[in-house]
Protein backbone atom coordinates (compact mmCIF):
# COMPACT_ATOMS: atom_id res chain seq x y z
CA UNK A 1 25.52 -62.35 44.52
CA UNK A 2 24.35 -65.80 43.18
CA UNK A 3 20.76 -65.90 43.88
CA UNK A 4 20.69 -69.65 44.28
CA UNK A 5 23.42 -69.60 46.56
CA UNK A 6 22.05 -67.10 48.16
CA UNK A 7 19.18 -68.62 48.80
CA UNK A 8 20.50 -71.79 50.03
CA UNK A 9 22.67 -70.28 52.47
CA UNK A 10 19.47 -68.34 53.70
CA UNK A 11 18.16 -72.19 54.23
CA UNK A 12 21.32 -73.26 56.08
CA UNK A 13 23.68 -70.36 57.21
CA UNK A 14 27.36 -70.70 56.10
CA UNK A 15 29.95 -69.63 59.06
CA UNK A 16 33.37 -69.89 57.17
CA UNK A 17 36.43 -69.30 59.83
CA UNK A 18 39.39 -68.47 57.26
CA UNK A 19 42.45 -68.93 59.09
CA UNK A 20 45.93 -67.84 57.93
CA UNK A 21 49.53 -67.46 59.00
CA UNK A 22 50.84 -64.29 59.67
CA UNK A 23 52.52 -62.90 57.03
CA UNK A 24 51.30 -60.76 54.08
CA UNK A 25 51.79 -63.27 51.44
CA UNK A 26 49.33 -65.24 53.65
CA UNK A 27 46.50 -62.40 54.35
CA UNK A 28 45.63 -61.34 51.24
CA UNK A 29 44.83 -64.13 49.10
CA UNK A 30 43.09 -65.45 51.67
CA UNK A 31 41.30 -61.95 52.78
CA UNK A 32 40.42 -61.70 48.61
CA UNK A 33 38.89 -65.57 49.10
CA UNK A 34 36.84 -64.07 51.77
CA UNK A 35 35.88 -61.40 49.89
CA UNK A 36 34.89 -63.86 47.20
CA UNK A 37 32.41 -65.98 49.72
CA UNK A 38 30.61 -62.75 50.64
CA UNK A 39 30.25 -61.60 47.30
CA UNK A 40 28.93 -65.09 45.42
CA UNK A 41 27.12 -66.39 48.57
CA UNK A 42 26.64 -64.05 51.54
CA UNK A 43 28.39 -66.33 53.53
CA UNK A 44 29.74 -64.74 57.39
CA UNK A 45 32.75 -64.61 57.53
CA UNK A 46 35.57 -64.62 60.72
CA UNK A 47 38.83 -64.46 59.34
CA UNK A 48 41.68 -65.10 62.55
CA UNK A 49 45.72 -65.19 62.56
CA UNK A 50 48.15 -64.55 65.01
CA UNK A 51 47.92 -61.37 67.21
CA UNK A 52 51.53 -59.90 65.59
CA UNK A 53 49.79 -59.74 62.73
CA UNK A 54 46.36 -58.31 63.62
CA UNK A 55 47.59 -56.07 65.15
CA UNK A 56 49.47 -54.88 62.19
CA UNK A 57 46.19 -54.90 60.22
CA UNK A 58 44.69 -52.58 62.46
CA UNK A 59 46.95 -50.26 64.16
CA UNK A 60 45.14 -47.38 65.22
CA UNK A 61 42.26 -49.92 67.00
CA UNK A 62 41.92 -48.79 70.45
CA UNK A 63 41.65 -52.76 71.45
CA UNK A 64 44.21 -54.06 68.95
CA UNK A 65 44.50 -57.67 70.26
CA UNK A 66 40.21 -57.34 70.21
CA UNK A 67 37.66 -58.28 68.00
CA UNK A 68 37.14 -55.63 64.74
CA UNK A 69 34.48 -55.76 62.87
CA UNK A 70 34.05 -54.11 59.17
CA UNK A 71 30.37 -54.33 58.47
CA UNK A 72 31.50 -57.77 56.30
CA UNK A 73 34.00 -59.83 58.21
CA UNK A 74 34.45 -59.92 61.87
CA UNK A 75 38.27 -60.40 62.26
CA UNK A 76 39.56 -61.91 65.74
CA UNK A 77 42.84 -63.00 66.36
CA UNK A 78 44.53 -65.83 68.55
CA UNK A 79 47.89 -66.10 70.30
CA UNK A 80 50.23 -68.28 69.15
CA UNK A 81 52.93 -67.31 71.95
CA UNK A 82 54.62 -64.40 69.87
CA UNK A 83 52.07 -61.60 70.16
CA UNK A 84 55.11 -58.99 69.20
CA UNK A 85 56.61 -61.61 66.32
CA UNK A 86 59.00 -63.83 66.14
CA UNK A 87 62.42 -62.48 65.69
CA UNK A 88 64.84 -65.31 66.22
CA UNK A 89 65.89 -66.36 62.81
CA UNK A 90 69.05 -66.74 64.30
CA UNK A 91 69.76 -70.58 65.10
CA UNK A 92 68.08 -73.63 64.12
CA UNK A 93 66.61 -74.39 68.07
CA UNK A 94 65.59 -71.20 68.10
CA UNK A 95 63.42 -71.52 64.75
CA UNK A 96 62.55 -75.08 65.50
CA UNK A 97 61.08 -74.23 69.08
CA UNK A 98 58.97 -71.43 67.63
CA UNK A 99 57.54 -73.56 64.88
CA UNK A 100 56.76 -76.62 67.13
CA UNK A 101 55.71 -74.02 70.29
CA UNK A 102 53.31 -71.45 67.78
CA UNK A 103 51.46 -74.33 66.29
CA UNK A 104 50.56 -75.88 70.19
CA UNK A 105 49.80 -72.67 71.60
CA UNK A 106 48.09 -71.79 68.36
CA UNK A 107 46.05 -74.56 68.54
CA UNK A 108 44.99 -74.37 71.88
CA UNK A 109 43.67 -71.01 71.25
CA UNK A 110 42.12 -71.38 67.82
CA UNK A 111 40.01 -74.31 69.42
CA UNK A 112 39.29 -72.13 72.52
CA UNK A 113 37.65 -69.57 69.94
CA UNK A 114 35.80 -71.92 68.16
CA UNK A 115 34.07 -72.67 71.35
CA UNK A 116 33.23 -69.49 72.12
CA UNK A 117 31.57 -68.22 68.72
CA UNK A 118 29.34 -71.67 69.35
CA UNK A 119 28.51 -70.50 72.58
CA UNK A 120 28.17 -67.14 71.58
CA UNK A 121 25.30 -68.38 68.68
CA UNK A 122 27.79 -68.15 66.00
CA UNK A 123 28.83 -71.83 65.18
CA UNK A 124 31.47 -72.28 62.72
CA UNK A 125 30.29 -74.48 59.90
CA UNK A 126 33.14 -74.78 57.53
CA UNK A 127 37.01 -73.69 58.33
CA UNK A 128 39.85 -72.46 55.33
CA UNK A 129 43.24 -72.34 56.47
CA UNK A 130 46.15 -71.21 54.63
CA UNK A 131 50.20 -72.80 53.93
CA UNK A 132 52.58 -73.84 57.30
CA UNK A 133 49.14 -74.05 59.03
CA UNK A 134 48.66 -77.76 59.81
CA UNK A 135 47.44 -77.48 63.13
CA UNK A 136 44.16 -76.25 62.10
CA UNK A 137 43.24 -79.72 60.80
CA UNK A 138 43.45 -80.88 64.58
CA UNK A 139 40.98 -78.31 65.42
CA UNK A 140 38.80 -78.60 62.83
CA UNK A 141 38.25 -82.52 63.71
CA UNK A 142 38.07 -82.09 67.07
CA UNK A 143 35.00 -79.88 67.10
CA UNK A 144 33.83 -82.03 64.16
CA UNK A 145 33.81 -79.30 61.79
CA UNK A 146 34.91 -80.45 58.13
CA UNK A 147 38.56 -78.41 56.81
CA UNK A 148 40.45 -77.65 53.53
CA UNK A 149 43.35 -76.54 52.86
CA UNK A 150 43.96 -73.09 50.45
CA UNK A 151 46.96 -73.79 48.37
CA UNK A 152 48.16 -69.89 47.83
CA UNK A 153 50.95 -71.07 45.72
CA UNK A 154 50.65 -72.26 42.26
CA UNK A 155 49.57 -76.04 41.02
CA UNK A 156 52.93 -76.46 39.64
CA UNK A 157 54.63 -75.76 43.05
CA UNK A 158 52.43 -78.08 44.41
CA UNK A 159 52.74 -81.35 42.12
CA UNK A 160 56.19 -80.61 42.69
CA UNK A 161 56.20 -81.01 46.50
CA UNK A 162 53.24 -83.91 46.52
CA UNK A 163 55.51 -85.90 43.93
CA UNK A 164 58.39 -84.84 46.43
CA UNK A 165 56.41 -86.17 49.37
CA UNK A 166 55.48 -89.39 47.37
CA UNK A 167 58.70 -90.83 46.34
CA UNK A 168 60.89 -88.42 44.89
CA UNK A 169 62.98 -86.54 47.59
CA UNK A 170 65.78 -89.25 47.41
CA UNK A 171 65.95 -88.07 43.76
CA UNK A 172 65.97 -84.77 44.96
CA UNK A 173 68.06 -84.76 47.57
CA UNK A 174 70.91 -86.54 46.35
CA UNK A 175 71.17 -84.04 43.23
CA UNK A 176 70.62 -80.73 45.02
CA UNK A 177 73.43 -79.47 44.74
CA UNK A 178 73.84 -79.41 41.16
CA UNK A 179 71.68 -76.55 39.89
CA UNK A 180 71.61 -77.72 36.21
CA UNK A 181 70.92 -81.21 37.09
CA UNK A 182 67.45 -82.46 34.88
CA UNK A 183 64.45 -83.83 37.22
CA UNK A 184 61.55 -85.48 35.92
CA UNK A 185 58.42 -85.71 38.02
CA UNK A 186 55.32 -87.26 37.06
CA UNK A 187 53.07 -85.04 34.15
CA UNK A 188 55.82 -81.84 34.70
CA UNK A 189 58.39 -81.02 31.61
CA UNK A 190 62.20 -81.25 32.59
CA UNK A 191 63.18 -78.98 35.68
CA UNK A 192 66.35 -78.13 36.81
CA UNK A 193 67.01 -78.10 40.58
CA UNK A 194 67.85 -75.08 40.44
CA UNK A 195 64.00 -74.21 39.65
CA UNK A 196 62.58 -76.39 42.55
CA UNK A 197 61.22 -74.58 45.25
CA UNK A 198 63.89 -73.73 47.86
CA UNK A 199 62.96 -75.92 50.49
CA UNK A 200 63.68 -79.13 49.01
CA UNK A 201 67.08 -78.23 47.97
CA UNK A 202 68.45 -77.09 51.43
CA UNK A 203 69.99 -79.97 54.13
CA UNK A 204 68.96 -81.44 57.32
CA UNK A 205 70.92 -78.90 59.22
CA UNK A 206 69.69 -75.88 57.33
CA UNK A 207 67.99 -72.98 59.39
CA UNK A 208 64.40 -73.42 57.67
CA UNK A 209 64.18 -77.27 57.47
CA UNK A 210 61.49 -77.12 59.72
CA UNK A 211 59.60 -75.24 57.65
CA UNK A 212 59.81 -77.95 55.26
CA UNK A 213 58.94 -80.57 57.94
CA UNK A 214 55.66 -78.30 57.84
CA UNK A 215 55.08 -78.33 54.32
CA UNK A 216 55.40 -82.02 54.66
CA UNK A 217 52.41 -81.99 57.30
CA UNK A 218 50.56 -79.59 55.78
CA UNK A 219 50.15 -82.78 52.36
CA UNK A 220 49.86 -85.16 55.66
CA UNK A 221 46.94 -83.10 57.31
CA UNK A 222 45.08 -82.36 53.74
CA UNK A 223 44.99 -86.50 53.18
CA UNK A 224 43.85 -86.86 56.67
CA UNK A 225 40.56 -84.77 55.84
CA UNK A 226 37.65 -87.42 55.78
CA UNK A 227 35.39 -84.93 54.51
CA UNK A 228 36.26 -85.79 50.92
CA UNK A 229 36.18 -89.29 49.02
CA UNK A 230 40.20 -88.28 48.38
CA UNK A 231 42.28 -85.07 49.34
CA UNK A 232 40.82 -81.99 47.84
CA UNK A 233 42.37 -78.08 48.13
CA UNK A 234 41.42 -74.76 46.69
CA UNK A 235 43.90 -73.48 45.05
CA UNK A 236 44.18 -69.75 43.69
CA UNK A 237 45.09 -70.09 40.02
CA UNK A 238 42.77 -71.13 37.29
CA UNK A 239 42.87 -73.79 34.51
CA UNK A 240 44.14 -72.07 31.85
CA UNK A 241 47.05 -71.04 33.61
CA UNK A 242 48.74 -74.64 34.76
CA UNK A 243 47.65 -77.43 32.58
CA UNK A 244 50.88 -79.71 33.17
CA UNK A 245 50.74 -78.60 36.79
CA UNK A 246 47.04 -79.80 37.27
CA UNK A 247 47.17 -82.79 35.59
CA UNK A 248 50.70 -83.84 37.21
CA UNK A 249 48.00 -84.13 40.17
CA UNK A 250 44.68 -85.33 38.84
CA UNK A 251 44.79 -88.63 39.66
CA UNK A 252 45.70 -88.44 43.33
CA UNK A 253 43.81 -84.83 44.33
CA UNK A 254 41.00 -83.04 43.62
CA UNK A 255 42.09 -79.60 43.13
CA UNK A 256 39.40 -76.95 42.71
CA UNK A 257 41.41 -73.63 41.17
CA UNK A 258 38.97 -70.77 42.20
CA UNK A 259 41.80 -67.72 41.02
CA UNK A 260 43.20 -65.55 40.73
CA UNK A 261 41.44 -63.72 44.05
CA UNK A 262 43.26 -60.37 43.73
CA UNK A 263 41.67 -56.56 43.83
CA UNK A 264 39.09 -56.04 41.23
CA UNK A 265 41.40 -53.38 40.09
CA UNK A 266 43.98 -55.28 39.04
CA UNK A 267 41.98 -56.39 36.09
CA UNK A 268 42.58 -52.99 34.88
CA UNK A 269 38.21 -53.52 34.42
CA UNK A 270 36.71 -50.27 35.70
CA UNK A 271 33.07 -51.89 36.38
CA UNK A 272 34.47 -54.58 38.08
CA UNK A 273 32.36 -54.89 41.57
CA UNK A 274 34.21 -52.32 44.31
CA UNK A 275 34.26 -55.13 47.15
CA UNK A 276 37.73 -55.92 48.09
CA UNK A 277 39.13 -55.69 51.16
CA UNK A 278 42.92 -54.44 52.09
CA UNK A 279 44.80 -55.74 55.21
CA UNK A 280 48.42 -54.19 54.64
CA UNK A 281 51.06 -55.04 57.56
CA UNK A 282 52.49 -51.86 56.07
CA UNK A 283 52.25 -48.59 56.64
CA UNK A 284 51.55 -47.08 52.66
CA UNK A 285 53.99 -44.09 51.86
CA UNK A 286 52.70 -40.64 52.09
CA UNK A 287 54.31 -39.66 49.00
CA UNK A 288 51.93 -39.06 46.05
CA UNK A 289 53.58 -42.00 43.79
CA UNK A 290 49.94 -42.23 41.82
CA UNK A 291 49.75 -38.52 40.91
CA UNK A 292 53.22 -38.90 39.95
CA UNK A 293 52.55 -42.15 37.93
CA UNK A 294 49.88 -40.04 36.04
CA UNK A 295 52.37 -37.79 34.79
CA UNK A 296 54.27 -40.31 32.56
CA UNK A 297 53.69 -41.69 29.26
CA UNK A 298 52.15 -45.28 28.75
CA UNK A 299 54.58 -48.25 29.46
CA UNK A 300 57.05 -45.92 30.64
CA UNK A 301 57.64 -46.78 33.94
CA UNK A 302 60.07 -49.79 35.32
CA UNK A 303 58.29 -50.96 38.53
CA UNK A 304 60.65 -52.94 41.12
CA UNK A 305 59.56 -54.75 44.19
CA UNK A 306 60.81 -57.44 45.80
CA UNK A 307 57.83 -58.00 48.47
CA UNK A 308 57.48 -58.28 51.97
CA UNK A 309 59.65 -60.52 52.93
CA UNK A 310 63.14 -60.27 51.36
CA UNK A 311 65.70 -58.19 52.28
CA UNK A 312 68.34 -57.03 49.86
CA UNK A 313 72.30 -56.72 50.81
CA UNK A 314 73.67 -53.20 50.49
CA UNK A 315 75.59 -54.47 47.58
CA UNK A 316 72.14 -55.67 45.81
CA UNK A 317 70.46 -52.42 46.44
CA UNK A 318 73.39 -50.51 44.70
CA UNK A 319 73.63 -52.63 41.87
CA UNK A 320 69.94 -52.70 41.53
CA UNK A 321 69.74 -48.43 41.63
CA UNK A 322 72.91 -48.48 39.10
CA UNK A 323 70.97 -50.55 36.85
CA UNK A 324 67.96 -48.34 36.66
CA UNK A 325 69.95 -44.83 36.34
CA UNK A 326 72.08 -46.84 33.23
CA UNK A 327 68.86 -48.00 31.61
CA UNK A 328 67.35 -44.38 31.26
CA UNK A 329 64.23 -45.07 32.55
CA UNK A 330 61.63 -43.61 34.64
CA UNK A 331 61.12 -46.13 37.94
CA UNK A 332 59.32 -46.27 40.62
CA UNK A 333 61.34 -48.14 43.60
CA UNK A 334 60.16 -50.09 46.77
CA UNK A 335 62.48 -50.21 49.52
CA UNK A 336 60.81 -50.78 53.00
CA UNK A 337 61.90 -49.19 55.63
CA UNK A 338 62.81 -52.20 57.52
CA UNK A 339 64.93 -52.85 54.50
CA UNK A 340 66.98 -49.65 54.33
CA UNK A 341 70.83 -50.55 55.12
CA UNK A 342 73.43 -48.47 56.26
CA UNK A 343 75.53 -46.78 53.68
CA UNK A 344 72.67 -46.76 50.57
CA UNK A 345 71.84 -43.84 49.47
CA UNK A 346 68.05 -43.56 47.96
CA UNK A 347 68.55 -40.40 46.54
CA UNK A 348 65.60 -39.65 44.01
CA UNK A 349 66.85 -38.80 40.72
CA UNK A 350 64.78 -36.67 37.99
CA UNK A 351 63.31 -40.00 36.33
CA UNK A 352 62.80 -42.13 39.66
CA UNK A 353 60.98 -42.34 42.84
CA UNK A 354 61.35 -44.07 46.23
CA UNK A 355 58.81 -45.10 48.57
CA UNK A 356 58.66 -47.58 51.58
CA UNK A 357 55.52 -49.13 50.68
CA UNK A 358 52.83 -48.82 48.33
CA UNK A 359 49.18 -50.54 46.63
CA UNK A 360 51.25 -52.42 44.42
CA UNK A 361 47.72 -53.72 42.67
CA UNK A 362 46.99 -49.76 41.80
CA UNK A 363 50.05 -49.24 40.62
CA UNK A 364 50.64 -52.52 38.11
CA UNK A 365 46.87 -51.56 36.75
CA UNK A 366 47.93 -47.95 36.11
CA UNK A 367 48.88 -47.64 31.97
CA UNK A 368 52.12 -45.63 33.05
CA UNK A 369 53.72 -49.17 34.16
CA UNK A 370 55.30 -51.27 31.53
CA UNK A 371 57.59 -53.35 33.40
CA UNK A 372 57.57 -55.47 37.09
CA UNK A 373 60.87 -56.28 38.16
CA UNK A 374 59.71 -59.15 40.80
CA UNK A 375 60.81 -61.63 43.33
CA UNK A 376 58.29 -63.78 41.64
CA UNK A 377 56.46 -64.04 44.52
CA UNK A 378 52.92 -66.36 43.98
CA UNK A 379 50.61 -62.55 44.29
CA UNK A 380 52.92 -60.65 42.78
CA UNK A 381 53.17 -63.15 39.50
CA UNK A 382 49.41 -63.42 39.39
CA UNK A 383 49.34 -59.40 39.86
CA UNK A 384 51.60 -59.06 37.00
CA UNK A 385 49.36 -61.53 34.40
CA UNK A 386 46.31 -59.82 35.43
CA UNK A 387 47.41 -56.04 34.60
CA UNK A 388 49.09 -57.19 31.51
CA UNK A 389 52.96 -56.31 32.55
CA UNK A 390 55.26 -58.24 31.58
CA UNK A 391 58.34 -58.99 34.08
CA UNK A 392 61.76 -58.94 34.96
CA UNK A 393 62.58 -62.54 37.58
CA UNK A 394 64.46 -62.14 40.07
CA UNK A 395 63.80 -65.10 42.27
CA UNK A 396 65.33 -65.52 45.72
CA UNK A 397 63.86 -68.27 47.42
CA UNK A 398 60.75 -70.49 48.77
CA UNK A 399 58.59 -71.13 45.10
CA UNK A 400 59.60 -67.91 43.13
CA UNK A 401 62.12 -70.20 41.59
CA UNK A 402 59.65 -72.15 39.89
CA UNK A 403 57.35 -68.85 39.19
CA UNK A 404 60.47 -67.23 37.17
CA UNK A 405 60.59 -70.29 35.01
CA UNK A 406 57.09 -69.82 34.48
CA UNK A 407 57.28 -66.70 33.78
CA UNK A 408 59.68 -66.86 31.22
CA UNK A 409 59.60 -70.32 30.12
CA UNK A 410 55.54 -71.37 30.16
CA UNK A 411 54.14 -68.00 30.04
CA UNK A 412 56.46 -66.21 28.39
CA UNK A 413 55.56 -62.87 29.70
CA UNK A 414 59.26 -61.87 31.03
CA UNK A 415 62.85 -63.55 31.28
CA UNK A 416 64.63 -63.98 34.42
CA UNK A 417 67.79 -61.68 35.48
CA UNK A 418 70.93 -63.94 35.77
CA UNK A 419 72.29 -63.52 40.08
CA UNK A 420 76.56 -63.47 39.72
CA UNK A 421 78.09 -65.94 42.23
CA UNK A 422 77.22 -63.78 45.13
CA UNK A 423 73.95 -64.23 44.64
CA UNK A 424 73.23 -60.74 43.05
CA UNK A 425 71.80 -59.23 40.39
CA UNK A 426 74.03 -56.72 38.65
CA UNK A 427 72.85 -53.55 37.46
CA UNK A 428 74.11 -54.29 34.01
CA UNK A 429 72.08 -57.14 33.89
CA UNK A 430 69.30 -55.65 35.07
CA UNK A 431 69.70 -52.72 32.45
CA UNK A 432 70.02 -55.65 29.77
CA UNK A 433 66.75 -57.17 30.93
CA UNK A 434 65.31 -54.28 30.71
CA UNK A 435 65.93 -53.49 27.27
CA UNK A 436 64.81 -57.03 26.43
CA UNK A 437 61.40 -56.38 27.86
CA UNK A 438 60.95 -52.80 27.31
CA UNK A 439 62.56 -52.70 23.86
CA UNK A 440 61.66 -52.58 20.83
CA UNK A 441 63.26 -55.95 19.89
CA UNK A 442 61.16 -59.24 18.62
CA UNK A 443 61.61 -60.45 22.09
CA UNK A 444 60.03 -57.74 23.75
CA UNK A 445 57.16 -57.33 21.49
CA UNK A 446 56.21 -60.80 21.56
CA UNK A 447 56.55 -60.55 25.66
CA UNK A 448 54.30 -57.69 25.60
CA UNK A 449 51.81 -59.44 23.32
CA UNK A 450 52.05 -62.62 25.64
CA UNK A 451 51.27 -60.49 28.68
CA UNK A 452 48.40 -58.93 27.51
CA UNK A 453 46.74 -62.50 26.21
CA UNK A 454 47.43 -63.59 29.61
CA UNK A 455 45.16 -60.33 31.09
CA UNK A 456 42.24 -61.41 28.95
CA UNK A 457 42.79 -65.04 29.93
CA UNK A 458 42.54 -63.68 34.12
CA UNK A 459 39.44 -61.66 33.19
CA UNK A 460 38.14 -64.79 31.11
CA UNK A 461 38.38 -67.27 33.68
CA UNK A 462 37.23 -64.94 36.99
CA UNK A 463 34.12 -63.53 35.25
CA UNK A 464 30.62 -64.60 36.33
CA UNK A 465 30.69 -68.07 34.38
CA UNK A 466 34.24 -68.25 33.56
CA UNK A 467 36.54 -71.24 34.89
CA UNK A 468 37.31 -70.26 38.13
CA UNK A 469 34.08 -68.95 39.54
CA UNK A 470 32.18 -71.71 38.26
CA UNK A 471 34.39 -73.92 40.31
CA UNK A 472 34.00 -71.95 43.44
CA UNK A 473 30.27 -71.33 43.35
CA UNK A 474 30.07 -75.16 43.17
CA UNK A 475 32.54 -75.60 45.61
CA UNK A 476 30.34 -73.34 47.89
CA UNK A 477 27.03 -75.36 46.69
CA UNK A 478 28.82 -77.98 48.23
CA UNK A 479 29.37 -77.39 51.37
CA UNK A 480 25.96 -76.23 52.14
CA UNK A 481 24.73 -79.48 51.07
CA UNK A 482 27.37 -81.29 53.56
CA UNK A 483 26.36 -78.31 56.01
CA UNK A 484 22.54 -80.30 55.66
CA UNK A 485 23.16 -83.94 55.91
């Protein structure tokens, strides 16, 4: 820990509340910035989403819906009127009642917990909440406790939507549906639409425009915050990373990058401190995919996952198991179970294996892995950098657009797989990507060499004194000093 934050806290207790939506890509960066406050500051901790999703976390709790406590954060969930999910993505009401409904009832009961930890001797000082969590702002000032939001996508995705938000969805809009069309927002290079994050390039009638009305209050809510001289957010990258994407922003927000917050493991640094905490929705496979990992040759292994949230077509899942028996390589395949169509076969061959789940931080930091085929997914991008593995992009939606362009055009750690006009990867361009990145071609090599300046760079900027934790510890300074006034 940082003795003088340490010591400070001692003076003036720190009660962070850490409040996040309910979906994995949610938790854990926000569960890993938790982590981070205990480590640097001893700060308590009570880290709350919805009830679907705690109890998820913690399945075999006698009390699910209860408060659990680990010995370092004291989890306890709230209601937001879907205690079993939400599982009508079926019509636009239906999604635009449960947005509008969750973030009342939400409210209600985030603000009714508050209360009781006051009463209870436990006063929340400070409160973190996460993406499509807005609402929390309204708590926050209503019990007069001071907010900020945690950006867990990357700068660049978020210049993007501020300069969106400021005067460039016209632009946007009237272009979006011409993939290849060139927009220029202030301090980014060129984009193509096609690139932009997902939401701004869907219409008014679209299933998820709510979800962009949301983003939209989520910049609305952060520039609302008086606790700041002008908007400020943490964001989990680092300043290496996104130069063009933090400066497209400097003028108008302060944006503190305290990433990447990921296991210690997946900087592949074996005396990195043991302290971080898992919270997977997901039940891990059984199957002994590490021991099995350990029996192949360095960079071997092709590693595909598309994350939590997507779910592949039949067709996609065939053309994405042709492509791995035609490119001759040893894989190791995640299909969740919830993602299992009719009619696929997931028959193991000699040189693969299929689970439903699995640590994908343990298995990107094990030497046997030489390739990620991705979503491109914010923690699965930052995952990738900080084991060294370079990537195949296959982006589907939300801001994995813009992280397969990074990838492949900023970074240049990977390339992105071309989708046919159904939308799908094929399996011989899959098996041609992976050639590219796996091969023994300039390309490759010079994508291998990128990825593994990119690890040093992660370890560089998240080591006591590098970039990142230099800006949280004095982000965490602070608020103990506002904590005093």
């Amino acid at each position: 820990m940082h003795s003088k934050l340490v010591t400070m806290n001692r003076q003036r207790p720190l009660h962070f509340l850490v409040v996040t939506y309910p979906v994995q890509g949610h938790i854990n960066p926000a569960l890993h910035l938790a982590t981070r406050l205990i480590q640097i500051a001893g700060a308590h901790i009570t880290f709350s989403t919805a009830v679907s999703a705690h109890r998820r976390m913690f399945p075999f709790s006698a009390a699910p819906d209860q408060e659990i406590e680990d010995g370092l954060i004291s989890y306890i969930p709230f209601s937001d009127g879907y205690d079993d999910g939400f599982h009508g993505y079926h019509s636009r009401p239906e999604v635009d009642n449960f947005m509008s409904r969750s973030m009342q009832i939400a409210s209600e009961n985030l603000s009714t917990l508050v209360a009781s930890l006051a009463a209870r001797g436990r006063p929340v000082t400070f409160i973190i909440y996460t993406l499509f969590s807005p609402w929390v702002v309204g708590v926050a000032r209503h019990h007069g406790i001071p907010s900020i939001l945690y950006w867990i996508q990357s700068a660049t995705v978020f210049a993007i939507y501020y300069h969106y938000f400021h005067g460039y969805d016209g632009l946007v809009a009237a272009h979006r549906s011409e993939p290849l069309f060139t927009v220029r927002l202030p301090g980014l290079p060129p984009l193509h639409i096609r690139d932009l994050p997902s939401l701004l390039t869907i219409s008014a009638d679209d299933l998820l425009y709510s979800s962009l009305t949301t983003v939209r209050q989520v910049f609305a809510a952060a520039d609302s915050e008086k606790a700041w001289p002008r908007p400020r957010v943490l964001l989990n990258s680092f300043d290496e990373l996104e130069v063009d994407g933090l400066a497209a922003v400097d003028d108008e927000v302060d944006v503190i990058t305290v990433g990447p917050l990921l296991p210690s493991e997946s900087t592949r640094d074996k005396n990195a401190e043991k302290l971080t905490l898992a919270a997977d929705l997901f039940e891990p496979d059984r199957k002994a995919y590490m021991e099995w990992l350990d029996t192949k040759p360095e960079r071997s292994v092709v590693y595909v996952s598309f994350g939590s949230l997507f779910v592949a077509r039949k067709k996609q899942l065939e053309e994405i198991l042709l492509g791995l028996k035609e490119c001759g390589r040893q894989y190791l395949l995640v299909v969740r179970k919830d993602n299992r169509g009719e009619g696929v076969e997931l028959v193991e061959e000699e040189n693969g294996m299929v689970v439903e789940w699995c640590s994908q931080t343990r298995v990107l930091s094990h030497p046997s892995v030489g390739c990620f085929v991705t979503h491109c997914g914010w923690n699965s991008s930052l995952e990738s950098l900080a084991c060294g593995v370079p990537t195949v992009a296959v982006p589907q939606k939300w801001d994995q657009r813009m992280n397969a362009w990074m990838a492949e055009a900023a970074w240049e750690t990977g390339i992105r797989g071309e989708l046919n006009e159904e939308g799908v990867l094929e399996g011989s361009e899959l098996r041609r990507c992976l050639e590219v990145v796996m091969g023994e071609g300039e390309v490759g090599v010079e994508i291998r060499r990128r990825a593994e300046i990119w690890r040093n760079n992660v370890r560089e900027a998240i080591k006591d004194g590098g970039s990142s934790d230099r800006n949280l510890k004095a982000f965490v300074e602070e608020v103990i000093r506002k904590a005093a006034e």
